[in-house]
Protein backbone atom coordinates (compact mmCIF):
# COMPACT_ATOMS: atom_id res chain seq x y z
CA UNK A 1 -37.85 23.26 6.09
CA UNK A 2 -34.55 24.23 6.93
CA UNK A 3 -32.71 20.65 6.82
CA UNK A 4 -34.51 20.56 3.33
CA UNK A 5 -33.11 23.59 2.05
CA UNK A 6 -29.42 22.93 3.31
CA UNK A 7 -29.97 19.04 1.66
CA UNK A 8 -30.78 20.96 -2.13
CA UNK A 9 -28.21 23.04 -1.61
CA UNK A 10 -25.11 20.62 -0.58
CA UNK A 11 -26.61 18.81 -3.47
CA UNK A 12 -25.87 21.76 -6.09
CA UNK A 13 -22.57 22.04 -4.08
CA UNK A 14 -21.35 18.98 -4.80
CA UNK A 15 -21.88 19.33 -8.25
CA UNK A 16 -19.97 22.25 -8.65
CA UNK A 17 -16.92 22.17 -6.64
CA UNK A 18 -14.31 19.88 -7.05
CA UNK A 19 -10.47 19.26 -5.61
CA UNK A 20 -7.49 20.28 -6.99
CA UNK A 21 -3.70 20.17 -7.21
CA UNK A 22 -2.37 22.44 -4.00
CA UNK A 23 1.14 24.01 -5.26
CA UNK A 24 4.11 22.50 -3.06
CA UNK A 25 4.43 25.34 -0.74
CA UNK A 26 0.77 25.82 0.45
CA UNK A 27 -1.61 24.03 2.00
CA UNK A 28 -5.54 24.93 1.96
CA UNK A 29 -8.72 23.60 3.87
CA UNK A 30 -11.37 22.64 2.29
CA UNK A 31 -14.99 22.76 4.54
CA UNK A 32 -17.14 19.68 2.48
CA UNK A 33 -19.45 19.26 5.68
CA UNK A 34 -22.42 20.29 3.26
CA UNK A 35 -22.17 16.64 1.95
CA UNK A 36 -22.33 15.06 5.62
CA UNK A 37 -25.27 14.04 7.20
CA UNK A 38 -24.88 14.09 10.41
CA UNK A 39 -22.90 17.85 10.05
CA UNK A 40 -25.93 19.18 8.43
CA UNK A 41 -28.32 18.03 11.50
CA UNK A 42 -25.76 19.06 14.30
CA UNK A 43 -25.12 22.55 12.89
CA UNK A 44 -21.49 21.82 12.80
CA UNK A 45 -19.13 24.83 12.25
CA UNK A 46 -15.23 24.93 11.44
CA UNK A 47 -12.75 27.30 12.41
CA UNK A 48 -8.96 28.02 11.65
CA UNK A 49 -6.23 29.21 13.98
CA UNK A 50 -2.69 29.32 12.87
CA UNK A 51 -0.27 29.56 16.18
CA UNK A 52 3.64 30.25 16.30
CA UNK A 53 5.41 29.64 19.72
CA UNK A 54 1.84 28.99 21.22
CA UNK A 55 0.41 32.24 20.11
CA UNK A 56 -1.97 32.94 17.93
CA UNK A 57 -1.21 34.49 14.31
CA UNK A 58 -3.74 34.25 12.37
CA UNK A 59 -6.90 35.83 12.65
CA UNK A 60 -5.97 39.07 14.40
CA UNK A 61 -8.67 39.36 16.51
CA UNK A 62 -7.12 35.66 17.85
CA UNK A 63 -10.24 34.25 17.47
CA UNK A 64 -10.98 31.20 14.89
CA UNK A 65 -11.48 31.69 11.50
CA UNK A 66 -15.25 30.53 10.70
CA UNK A 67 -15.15 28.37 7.34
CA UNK A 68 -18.15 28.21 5.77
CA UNK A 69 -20.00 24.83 4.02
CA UNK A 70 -18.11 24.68 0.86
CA UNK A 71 -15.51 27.13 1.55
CA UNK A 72 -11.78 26.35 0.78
CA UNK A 73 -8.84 28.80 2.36
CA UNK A 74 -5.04 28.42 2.07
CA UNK A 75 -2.04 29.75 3.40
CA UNK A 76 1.77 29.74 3.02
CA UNK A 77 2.93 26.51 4.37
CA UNK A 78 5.66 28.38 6.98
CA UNK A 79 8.29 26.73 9.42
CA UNK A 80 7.24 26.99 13.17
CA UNK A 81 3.26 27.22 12.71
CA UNK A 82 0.82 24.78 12.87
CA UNK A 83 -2.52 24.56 12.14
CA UNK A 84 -5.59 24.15 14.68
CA UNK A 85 -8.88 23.23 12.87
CA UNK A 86 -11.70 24.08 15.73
CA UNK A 87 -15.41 22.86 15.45
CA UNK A 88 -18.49 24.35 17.22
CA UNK A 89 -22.35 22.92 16.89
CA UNK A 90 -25.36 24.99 17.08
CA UNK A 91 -23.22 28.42 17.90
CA UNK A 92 -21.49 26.27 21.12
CA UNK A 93 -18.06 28.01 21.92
CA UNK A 94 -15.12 26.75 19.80
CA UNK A 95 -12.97 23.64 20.73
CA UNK A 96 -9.91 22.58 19.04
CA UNK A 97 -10.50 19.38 17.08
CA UNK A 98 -7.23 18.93 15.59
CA UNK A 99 -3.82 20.16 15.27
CA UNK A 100 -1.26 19.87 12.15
CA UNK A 101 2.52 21.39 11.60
CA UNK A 102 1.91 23.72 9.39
CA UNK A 103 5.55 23.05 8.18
CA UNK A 104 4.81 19.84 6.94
CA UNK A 105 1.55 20.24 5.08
CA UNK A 106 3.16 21.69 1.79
CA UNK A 107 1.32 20.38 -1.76
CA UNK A 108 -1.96 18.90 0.66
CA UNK A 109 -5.53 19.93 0.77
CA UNK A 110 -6.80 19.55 4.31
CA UNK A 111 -10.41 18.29 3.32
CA UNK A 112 -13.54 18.09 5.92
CA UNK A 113 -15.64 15.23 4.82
CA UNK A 114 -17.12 12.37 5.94
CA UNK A 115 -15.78 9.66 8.61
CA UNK A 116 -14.38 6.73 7.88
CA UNK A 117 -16.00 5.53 11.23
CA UNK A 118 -19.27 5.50 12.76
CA UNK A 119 -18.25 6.41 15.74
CA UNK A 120 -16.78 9.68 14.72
CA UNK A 121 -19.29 12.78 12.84
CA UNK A 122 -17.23 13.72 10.43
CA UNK A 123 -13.44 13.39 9.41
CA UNK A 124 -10.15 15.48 8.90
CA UNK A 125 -8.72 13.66 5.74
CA UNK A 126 -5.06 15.20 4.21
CA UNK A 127 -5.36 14.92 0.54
CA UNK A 128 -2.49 15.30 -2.25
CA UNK A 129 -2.70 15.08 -5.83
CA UNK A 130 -0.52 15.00 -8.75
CA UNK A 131 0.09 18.38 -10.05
CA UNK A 132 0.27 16.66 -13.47
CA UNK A 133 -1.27 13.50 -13.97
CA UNK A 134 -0.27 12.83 -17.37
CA UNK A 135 3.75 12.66 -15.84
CA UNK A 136 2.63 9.41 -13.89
CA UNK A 137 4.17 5.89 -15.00
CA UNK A 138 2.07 3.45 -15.76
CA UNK A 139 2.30 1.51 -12.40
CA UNK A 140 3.28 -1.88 -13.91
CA UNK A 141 6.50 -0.50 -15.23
CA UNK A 142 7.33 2.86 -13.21
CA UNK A 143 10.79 1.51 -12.33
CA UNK A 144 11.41 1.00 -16.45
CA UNK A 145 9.68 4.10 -17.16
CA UNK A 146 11.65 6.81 -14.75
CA UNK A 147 14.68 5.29 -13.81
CA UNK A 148 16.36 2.97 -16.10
CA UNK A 149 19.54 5.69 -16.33
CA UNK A 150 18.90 7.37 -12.72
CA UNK A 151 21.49 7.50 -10.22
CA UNK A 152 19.27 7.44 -7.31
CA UNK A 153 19.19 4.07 -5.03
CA UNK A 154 16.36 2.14 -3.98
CA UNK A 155 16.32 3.83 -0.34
CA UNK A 156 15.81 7.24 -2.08
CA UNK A 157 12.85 7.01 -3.37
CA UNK A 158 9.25 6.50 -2.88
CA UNK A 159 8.23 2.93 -3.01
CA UNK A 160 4.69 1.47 -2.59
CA UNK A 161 4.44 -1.59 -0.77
CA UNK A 162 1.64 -4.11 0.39
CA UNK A 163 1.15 -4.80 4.19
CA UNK A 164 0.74 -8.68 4.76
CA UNK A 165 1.14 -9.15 1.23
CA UNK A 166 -0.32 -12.82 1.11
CA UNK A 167 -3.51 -12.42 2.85
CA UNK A 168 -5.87 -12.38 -0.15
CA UNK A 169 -5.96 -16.21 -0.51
CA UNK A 170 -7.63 -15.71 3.41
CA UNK A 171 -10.93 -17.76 3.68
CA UNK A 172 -12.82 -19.54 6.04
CA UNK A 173 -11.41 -22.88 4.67
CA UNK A 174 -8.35 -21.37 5.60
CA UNK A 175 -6.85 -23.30 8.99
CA UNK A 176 -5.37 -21.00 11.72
CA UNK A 177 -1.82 -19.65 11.97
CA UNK A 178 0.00 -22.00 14.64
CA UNK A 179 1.48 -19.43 16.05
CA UNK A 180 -1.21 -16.83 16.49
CA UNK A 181 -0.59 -15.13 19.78
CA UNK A 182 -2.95 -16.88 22.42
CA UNK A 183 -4.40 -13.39 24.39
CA UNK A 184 -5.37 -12.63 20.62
CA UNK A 185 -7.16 -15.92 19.95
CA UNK A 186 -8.93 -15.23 23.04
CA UNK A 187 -10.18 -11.70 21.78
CA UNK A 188 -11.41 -13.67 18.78
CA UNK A 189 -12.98 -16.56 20.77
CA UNK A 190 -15.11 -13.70 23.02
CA UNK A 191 -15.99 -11.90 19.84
CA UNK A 192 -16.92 -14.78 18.02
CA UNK A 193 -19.44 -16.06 20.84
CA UNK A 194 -21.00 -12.78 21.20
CA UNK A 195 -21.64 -13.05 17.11
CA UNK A 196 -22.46 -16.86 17.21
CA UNK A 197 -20.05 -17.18 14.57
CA UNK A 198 -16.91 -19.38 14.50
CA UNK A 199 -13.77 -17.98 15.30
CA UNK A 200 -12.55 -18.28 11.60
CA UNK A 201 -15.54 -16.48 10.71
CA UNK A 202 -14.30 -13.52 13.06
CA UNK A 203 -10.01 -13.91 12.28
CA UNK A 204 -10.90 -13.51 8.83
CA UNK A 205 -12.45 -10.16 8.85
CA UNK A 206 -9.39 -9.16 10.86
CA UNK A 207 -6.75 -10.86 9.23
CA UNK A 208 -7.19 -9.94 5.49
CA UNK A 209 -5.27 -6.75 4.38
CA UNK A 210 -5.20 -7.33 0.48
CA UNK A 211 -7.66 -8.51 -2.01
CA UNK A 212 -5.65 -8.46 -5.33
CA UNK A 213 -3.36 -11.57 -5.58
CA UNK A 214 0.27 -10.50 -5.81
CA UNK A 215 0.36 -10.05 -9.56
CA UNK A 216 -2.22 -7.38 -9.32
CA UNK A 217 -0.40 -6.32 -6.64
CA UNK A 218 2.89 -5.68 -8.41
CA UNK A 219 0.76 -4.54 -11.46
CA UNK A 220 -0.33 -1.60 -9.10
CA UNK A 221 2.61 -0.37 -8.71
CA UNK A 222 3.41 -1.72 -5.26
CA UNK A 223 7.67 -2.86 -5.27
CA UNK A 224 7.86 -4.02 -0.91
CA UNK A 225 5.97 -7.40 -0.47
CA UNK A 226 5.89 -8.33 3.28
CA UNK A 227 5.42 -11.84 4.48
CA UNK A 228 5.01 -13.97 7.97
CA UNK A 229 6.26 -17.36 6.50
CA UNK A 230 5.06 -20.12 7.97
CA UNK A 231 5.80 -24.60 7.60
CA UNK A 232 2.37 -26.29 7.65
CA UNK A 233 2.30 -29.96 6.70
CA UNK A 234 5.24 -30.00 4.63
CA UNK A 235 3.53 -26.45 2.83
CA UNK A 236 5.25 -23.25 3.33
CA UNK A 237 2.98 -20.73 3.36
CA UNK A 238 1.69 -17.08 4.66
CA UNK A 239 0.24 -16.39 7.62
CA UNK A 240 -1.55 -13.45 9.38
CA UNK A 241 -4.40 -14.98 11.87
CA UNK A 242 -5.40 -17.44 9.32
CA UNK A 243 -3.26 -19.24 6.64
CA UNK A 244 -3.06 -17.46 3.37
CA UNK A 245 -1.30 -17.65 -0.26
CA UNK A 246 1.38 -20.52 -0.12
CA UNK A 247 4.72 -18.77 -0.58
CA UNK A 248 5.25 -21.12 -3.95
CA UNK A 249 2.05 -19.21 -5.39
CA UNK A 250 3.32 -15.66 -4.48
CA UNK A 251 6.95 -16.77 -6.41
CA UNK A 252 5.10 -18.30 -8.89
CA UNK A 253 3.32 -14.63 -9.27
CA UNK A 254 6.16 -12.08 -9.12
CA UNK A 255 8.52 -14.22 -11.34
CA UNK A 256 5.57 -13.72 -14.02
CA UNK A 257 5.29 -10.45 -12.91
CA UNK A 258 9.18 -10.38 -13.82
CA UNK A 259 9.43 -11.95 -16.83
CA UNK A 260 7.27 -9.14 -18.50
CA UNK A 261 8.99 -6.25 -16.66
CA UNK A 262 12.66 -7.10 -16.91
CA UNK A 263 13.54 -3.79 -15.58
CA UNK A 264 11.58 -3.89 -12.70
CA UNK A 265 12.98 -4.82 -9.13
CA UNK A 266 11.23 -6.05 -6.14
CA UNK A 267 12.08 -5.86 -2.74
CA UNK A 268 10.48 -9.66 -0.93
CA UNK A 269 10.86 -8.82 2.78
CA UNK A 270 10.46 -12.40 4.94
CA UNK A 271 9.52 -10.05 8.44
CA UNK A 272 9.04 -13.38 10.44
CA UNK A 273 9.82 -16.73 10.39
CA UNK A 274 7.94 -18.13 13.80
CA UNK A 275 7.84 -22.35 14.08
CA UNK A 276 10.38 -22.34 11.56
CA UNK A 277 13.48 -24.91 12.03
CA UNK A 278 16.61 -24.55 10.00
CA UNK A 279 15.30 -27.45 8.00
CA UNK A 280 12.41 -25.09 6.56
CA UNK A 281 14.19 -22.36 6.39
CA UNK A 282 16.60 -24.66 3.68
CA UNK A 283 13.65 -25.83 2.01
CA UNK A 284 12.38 -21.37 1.81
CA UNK A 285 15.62 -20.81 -0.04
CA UNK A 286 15.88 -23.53 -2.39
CA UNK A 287 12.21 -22.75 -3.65
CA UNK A 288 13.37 -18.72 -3.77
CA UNK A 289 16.76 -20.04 -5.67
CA UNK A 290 14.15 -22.40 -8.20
CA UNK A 291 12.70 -19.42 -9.09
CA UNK A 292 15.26 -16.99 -9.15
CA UNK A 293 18.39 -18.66 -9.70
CA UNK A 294 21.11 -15.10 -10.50
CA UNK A 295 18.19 -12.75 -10.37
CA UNK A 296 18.40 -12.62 -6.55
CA UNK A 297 20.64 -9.60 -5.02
CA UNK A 298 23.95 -10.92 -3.89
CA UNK A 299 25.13 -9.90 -0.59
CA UNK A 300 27.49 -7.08 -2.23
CA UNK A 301 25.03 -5.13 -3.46
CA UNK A 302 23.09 -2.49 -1.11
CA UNK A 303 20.35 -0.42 -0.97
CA UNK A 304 22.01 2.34 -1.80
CA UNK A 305 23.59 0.79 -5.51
CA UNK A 306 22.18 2.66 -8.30
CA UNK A 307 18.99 1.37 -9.31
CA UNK A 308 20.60 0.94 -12.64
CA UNK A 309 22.97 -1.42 -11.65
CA UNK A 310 20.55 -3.57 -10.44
CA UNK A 311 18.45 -3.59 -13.99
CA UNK A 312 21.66 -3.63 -15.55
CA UNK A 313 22.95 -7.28 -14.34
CA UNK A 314 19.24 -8.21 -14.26
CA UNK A 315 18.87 -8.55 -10.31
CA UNK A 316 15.10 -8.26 -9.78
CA UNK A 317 14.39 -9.71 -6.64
CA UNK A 318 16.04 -8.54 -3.19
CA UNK A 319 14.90 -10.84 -0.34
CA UNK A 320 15.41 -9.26 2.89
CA UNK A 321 15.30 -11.82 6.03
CA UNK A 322 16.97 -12.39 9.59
CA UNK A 323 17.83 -16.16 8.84
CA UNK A 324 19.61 -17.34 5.76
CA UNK A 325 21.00 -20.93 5.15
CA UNK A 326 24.45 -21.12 4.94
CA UNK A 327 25.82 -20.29 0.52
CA UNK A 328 22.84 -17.83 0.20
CA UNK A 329 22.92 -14.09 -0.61
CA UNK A 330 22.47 -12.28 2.40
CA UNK A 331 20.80 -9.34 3.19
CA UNK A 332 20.36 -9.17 7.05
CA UNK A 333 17.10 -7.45 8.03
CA UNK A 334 18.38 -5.51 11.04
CA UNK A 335 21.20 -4.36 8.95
CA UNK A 336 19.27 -3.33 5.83
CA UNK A 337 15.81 -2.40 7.04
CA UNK A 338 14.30 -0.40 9.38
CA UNK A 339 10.17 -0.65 9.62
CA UNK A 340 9.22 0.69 13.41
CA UNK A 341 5.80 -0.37 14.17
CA UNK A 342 4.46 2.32 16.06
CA UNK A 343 0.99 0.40 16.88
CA UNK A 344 -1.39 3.00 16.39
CA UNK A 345 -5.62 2.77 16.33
CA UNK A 346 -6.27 6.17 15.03
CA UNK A 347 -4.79 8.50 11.81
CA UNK A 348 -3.61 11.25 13.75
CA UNK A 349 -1.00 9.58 16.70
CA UNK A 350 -0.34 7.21 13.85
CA UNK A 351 0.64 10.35 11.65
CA UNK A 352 2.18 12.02 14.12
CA UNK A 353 4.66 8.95 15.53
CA UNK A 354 5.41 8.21 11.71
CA UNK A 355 6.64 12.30 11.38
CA UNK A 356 8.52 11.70 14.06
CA UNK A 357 10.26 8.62 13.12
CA UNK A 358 11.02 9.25 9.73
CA UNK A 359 12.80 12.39 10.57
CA UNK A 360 15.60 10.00 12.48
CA UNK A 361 15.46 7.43 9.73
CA UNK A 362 19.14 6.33 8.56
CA UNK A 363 19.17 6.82 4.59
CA UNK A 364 21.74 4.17 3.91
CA UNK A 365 19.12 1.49 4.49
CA UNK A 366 15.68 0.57 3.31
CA UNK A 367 13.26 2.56 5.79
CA UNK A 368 9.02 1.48 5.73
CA UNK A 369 6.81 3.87 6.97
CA UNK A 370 3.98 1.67 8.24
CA UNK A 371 0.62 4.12 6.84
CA UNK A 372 -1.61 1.01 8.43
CA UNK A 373 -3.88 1.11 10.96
CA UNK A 374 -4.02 -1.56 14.13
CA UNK A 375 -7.12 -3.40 15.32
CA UNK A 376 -8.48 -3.24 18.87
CA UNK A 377 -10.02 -5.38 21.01
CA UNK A 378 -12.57 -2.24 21.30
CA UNK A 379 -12.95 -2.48 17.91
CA UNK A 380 -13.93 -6.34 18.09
CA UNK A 381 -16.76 -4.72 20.26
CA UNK A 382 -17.83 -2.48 17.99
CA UNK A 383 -18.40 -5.19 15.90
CA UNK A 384 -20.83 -7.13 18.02
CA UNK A 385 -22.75 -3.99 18.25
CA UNK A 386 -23.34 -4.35 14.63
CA UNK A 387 -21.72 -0.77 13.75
CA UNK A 388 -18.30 -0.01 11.73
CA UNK A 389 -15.90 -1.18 11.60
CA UNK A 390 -16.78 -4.58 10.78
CA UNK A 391 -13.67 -5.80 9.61
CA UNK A 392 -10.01 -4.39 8.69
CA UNK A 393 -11.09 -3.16 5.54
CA UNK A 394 -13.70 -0.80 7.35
CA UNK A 395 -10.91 0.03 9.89
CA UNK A 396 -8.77 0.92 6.89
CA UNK A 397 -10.99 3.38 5.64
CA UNK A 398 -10.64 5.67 8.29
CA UNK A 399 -7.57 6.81 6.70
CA UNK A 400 -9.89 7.38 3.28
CA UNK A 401 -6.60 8.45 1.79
CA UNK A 402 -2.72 7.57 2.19
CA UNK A 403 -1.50 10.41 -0.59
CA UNK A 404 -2.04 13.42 2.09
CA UNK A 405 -0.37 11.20 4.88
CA UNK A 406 2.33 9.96 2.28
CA UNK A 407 3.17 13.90 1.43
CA UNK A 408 3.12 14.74 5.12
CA UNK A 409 6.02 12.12 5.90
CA UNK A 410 7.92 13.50 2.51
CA UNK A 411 7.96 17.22 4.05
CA UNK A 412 8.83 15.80 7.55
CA UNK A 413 11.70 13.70 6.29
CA UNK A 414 13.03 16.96 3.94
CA UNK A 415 12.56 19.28 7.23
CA UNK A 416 15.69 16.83 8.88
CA UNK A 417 17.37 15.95 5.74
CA UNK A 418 16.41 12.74 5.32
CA UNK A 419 13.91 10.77 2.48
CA UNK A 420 11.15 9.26 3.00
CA UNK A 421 10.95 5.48 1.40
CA UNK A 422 8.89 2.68 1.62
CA UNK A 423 5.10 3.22 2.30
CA UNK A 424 3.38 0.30 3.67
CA UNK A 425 -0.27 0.34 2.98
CA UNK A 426 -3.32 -2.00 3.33
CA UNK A 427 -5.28 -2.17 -0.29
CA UNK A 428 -3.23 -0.32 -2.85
CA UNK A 429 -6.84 -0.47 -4.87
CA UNK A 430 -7.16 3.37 -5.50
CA UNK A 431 -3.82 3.98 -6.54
CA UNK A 432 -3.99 7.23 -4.52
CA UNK A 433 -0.75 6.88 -2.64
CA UNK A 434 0.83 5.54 -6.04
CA UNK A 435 0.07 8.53 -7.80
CA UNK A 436 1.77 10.67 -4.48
CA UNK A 437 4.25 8.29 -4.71
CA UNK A 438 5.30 8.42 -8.33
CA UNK A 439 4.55 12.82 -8.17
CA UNK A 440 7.52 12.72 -5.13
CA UNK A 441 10.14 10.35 -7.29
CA UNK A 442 9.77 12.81 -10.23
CA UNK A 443 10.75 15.87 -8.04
CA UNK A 444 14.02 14.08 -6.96
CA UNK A 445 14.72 13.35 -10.33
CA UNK A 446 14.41 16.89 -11.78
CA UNK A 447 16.22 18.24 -8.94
């Protein structure tokens, strides 16, 4: 009788309360447990310390704070605190779930919801959204729309970009990447017997990070395409497990992409070039200079020229590589990009490395900040046991949203000095780190 009346009431609950905008120098909780199942039936209980120097200040009594089902609470967001969220089930002592610099969570909405994972009752997701949503670009021409006379440079702003950008031509007709490590074929091969399925069957669901083709990609908003180029039969194409769009259809999609945004600038980053002889290399650039013949940015330009210079001589295309044949622009990668992959399974040491890195970041280069989450061989095991994730996609939802993580990284960078930049993300679908995005571009303008 009890369950029953806690189910009817999260159900009025949900109807009623809603999320909002946090103002840039708070940050508040939010306790949504009311709408998780598996809460409900284990009695499950939040509370808040905030510590300073490894004391507590906040409560008083030093105690946690108990947040109630559908309660929100928010505080200053202060240098040197952090946050500890604390859980308890069926009035079991307190034990710290989760801890957060306080510092660093200005303008985000710590929600308590449900998991992106099975494995996991319920999840701590960071949320931020647009103060104003009616300032937001339209996200095929945000580079038109706020910065056609801005002085800012490409590396001070907030770009979206696409992880694996090719990957949504990915099916099982698909043949292999040649140069797919061989200890991670064999994770495939031992997942794919315990399934009965063939090992395509099992790369694919690990392989594919995108589902909208690179002009819905661009038309999203996202401005960083990454790609792992590979020479297959005479056919250059992407690769990431499987083979995916040829690199002649992605060309073929931004220069369209181009041609109806002439203001717009996109940054084609060529990350890897394994198998690859000189020969193919040649034969990358001449298709790149077919496409883009004096639209691609010469070798004097930077990332830190005015965006306006670029729209202004009608350079819309910066390819960023670590091989170049010899009378191309070139843009060295180690020289004008910096994209640490910090290898992380889970949202929290993946937030935490990427605070940390970003705070060191060098501002006169491009700098990604890789929001994307990295399969396990535990989670290929998961899979056999028929429970979530099942595939990348499922993997990717653990983060459930990038704009909270996205604001994080813009406070840590600010607390050093620095910017944050590109955000690499796996399916830009929801727009939610575009709209976080686009909100942290128009504070540097108006500042």
């Amino acid at each position: 009788m009890r369950l029953y009346l806690l189910l009817l009431l999260s159900s009025c609950l949900m109807h009623s309360l809603s999320s909002w905008a946090v103002s840039s120098d708070q940050f508040c909780v939010k306790n949504d447990l009311y709408k998780v199942f598996s809460s409900l039936v284990s009695n499950t209980s939040i509370g808040i310390t905030i510590e300073k120097n490894g004391k507590v200040v906040f409560p008083d009594s030093g105690s946690p704070y108990d947040l109630g089902w559908g309660k929100s609470w928010c505080r200053d967001s202060i240098e040197g605190e952090s946050l500890i969220i604390h859980e308890a089930q069926y009035w079991s002592s307190w034990k710290s779930r989760q801890k957060l610099n306080a510092a660093f969570l200005g303008g985000i909405e710590v929600r308590l919801e449900q998991a992106g994972r099975n494995d996991t009752n319920f999840g701590i997701n960071l949320v931020s959204r647009p103060e104003d949503i009616s300032q937001i670009p339209n996200s095929a021409s945000w580079m038109t729309d706020l910065l056609a006379d801005s002085d800012l440079s490409l590396n001070q702003i907030c770009i979206p970009g696409s992880h694996d950008s090719g990957t949504y031509a990915i099916s099982t007709y698909s043949g292999l990447d040649p140069e797919m490590d061989e200890a991670l074929k064999g994770i495939f091969d031992i997942a794919g017997n315990a399934l009965a399925l063939p090992i395509k069957d099992i790369v694919k669901a690990w392989s594919i990070t995108q589902t909208l083709n690179t002009y819905n990609q661009l038309k999203s908003g996202i401005r960083y395409l990454d790609i792992r180029a590979r020479m297959v039969n005479g056919t250059l194409y992407t690769a990431h497990g499987l083979l995916g769009a040829t690199i002649a259809d992605m060309l073929d999609e931004i220069r369209r992409f181009l041609d109806e945004h002439p203001k717009e600038v996109v940054i084609f980053d060529i990350q890897e070039l394994l198998g690859m002889s000189q020969q193919d290399i040649d034969q990358l650039y001449t298709l790149l200079n077919k496409y883009f013949a004096g639209q691609i940015a010469p070798s004097n330009m930077t990332s830190s020229t005015p965006i306006s210079d670029f729209q202004e001589k009608g350079v819309q295309l910066i390819v960023v590589s670590n091989a170049w044949p010899n009378g191309y622009s070139n843009w060295q990668r180690g020289q004008n990009l910096s994209s640490p992959w910090f290898d992380q399974n889970e949202p929290y040491p993946l937030l935490q490395k990427l605070a940390q890195g970003i705070r060191y970041r060098s501002n006169d280069r491009f700098y990604v900040s890789q929001v994307v989450l990295t399969s396990r061989d535990s989670d290929m095991k998961l899979m056999v046991l028929g429970t979530s994730p099942a595939n990348l996609w499922e993997l990717d939802n653990t983060l459930r949203y990038r704009s909270g993580f996205a604001q994080y990284l813009h406070n840590a960078a600010r607390a050093s000095g620095q910017l944050s930049n590109i955000m690499l993300q796996d399916f830009p679908e929801s727009g939610d780190l575009y709209n976080n995005c686009m909100q942290e571009n128009i504070r540097r303008l108006e500042q």
